[in-house]
Protein backbone atom coordinates (compact mmCIF):
# COMPACT_ATOMS: atom_id res chain seq x y z
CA UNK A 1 0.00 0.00 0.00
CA UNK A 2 1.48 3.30 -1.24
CA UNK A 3 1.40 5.93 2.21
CA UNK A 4 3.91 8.02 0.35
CA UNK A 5 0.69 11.18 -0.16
CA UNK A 6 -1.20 10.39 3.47
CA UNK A 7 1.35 11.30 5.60
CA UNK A 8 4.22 13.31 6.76
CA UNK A 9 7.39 12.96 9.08
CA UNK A 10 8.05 15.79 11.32
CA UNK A 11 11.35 16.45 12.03
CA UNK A 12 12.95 14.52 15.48
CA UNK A 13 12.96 17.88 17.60
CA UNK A 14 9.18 18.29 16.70
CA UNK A 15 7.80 15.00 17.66
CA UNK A 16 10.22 14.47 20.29
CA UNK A 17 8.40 17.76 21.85
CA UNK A 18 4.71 16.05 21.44
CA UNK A 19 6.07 13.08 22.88
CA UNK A 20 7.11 14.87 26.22
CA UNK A 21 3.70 17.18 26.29
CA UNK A 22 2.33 13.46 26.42
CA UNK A 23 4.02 12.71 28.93
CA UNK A 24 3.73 15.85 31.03
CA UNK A 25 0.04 15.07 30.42
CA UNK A 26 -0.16 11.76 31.90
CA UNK A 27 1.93 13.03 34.83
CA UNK A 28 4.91 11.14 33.96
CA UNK A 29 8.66 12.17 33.73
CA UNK A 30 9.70 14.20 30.94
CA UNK A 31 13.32 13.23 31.86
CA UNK A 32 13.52 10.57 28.85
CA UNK A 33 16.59 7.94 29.24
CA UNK A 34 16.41 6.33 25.79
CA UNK A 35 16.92 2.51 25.28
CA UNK A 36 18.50 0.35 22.40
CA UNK A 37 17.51 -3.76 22.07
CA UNK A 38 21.10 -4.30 24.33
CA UNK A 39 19.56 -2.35 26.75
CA UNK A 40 16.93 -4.47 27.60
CA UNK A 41 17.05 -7.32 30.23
CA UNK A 42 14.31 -9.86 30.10
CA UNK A 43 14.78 -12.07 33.69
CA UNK A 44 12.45 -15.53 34.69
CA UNK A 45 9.68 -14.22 37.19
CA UNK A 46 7.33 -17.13 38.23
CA UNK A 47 5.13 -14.15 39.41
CA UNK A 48 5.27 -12.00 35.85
CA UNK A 49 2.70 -12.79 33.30
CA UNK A 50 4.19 -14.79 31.35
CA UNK A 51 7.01 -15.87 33.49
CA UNK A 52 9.13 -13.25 32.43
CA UNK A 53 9.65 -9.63 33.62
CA UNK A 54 11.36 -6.98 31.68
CA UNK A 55 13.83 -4.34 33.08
CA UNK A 56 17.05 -2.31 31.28
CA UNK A 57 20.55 -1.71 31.92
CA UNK A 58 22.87 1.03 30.70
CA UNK A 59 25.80 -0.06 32.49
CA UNK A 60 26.95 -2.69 30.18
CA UNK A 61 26.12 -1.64 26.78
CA UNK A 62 25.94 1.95 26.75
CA UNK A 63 25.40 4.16 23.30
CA UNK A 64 26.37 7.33 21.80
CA UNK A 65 24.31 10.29 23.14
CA UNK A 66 22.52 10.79 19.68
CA UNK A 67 21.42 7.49 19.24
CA UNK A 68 17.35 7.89 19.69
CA UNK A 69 17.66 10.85 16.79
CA UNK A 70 19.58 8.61 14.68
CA UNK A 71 17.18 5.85 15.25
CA UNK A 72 14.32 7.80 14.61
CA UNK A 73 16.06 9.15 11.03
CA UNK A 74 16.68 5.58 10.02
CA UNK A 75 13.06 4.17 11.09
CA UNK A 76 10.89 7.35 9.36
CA UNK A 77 12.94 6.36 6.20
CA UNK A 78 11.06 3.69 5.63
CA UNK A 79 6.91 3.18 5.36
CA UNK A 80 6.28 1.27 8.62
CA UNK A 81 4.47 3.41 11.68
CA UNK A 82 7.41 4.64 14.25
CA UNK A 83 6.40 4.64 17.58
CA UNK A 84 8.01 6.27 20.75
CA UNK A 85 7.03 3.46 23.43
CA UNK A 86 7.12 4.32 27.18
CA UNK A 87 8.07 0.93 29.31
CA UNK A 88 7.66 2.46 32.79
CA UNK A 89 10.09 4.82 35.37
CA UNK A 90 12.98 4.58 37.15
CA UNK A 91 14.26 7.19 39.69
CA UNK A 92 12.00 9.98 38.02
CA UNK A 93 12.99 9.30 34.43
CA UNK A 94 10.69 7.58 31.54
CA UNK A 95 12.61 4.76 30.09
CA UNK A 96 11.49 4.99 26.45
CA UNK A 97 12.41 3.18 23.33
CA UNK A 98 11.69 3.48 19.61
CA UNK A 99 9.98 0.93 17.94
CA UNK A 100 9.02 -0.07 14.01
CA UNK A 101 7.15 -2.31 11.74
CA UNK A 102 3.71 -3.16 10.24
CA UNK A 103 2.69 -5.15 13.06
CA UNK A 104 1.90 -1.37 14.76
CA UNK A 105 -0.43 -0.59 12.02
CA UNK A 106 -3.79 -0.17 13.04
CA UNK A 107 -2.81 -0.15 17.12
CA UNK A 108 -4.95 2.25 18.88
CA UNK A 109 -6.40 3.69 22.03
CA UNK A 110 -7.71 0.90 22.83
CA UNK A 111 -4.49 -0.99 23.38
CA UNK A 112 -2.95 2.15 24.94
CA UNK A 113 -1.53 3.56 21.46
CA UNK A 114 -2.24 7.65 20.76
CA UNK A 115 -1.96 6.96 16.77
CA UNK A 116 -0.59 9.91 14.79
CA UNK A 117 -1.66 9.36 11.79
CA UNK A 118 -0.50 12.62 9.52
CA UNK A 119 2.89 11.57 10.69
CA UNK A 120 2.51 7.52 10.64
CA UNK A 121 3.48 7.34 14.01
CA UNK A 122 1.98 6.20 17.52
CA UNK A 123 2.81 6.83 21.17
CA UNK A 124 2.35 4.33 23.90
CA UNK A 125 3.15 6.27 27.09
CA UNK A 126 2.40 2.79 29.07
CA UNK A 127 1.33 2.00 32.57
CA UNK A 128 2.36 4.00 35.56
CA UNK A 129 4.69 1.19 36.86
CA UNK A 130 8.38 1.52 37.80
CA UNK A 131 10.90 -0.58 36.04
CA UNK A 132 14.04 -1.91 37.36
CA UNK A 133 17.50 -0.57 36.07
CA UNK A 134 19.89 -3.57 36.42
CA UNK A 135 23.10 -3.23 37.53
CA UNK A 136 24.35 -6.31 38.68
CA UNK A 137 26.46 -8.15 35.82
CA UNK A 138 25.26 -11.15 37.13
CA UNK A 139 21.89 -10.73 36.25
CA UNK A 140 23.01 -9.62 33.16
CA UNK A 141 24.58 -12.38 32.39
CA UNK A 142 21.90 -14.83 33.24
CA UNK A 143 18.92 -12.69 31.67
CA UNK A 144 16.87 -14.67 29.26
CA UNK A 145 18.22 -14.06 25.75
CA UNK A 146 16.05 -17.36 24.15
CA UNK A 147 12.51 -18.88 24.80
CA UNK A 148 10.56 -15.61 25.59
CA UNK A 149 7.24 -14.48 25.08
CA UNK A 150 7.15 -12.15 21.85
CA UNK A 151 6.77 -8.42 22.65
CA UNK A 152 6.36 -5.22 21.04
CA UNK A 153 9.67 -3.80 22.08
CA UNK A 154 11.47 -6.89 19.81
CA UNK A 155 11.10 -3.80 16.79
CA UNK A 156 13.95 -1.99 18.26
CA UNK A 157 16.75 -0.54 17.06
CA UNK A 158 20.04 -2.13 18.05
CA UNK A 159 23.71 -0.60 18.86
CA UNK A 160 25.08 -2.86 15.72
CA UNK A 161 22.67 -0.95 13.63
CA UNK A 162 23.21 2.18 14.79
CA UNK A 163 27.01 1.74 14.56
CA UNK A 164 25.95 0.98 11.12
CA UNK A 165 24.36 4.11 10.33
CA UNK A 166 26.82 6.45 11.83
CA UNK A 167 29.57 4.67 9.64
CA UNK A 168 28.36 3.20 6.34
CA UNK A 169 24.92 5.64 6.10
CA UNK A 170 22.81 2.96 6.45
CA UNK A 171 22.50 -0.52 7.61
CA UNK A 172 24.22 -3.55 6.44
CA UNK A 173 22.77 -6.54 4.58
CA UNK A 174 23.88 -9.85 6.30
CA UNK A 175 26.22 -10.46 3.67
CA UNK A 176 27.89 -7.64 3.92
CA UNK A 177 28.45 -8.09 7.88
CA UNK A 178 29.69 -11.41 6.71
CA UNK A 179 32.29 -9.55 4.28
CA UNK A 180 33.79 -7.04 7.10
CA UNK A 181 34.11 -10.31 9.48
CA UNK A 182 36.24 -12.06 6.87
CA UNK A 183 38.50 -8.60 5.63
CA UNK A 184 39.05 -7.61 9.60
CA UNK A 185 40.15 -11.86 10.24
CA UNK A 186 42.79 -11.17 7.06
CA UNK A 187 44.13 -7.88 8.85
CA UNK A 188 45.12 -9.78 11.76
């Protein structure tokens, strides 16, 4: 389906400025600590739905300052909805992350989504619910990587990709990762 007429992308600064009036709205933080897919730490809770609870960690895998811009420049490149996803506080700060794909089309208020249509985004500014920053590297190490329930937060952008971006302009094929393994194994 052609959107390429129906909609328009505002630039970061602009919706990054809704996105905190949304906040300030709901009462939550509008101190934002943004989150890549290494930031997140999925641990077994018998007591979670699901058996699983979700927290973050920036200790272990931190990323450059101007990752959630250069995220959102890669993601409103492309035709999917974008959407700025709230997954609770920590010590007075919204722990967001940036999400994208088709399988947010059509998600609306009443599965907590604020749709944006003239920009073919959405914001989820979640529950009111504090969420753990992890710290201990042995939780990190034992967090469940394998075997989890599927989530909306598994359209993230990753540190790889962003790495990507910032070097090559845009994100690798798997081939081409494949290629820079074997030239940096012959410079060795």
């Amino acid at each position: 389906m052609d959107n390429a007429h129906r909609y328009h992308r505002p630039p970061f600064e602009d919706v990054l400025e809704s996105w905190k009036e949304l906040l300030a709205k709901r009462m939550y933080s509008t101190e934002i600590i943004w989150i890549l897919e290494e930031n997140l730490c999925f641990e077994q809770d018998p007591k979670t739905p699901g058996g699983v609870k979700l927290g973050f960690q920036t200790k272990f895998t931190p990323h450059p300052t101007d990752s959630a811009k250069v995220t959102y420049h890669h993601f409103a490149e492309t035709d999917a909805p974008v959407v700025f996803y709230r997954l609770g506080e920590n010590r007075g700060r919204s722990i967001c992350i940036q999400l994208c794909d088709a399988w947010f089309e059509g998600k609306d208020e009443k599965e907590g989504y604020e749709p944006r249509p003239n920009w073919r985004m959405a914001f989820y500014p979640g529950p009111d619910e504090e969420i753990e920053e992890v710290t201990d590297p042995k939780r990190w190490q034992g967090r469940v990587v394998r075997g989890r329930p599927f989530t909306a937060v598994d359209f993230c952008m990753t540190l790889d990709n962003i790495r990507e971006l910032k070097v090559h302009g845009r994100v690798l094929s798997p081939d081409e990762r494949f290629g820079l393994k074997i030239l940096r194994s012959m410079h060795r």
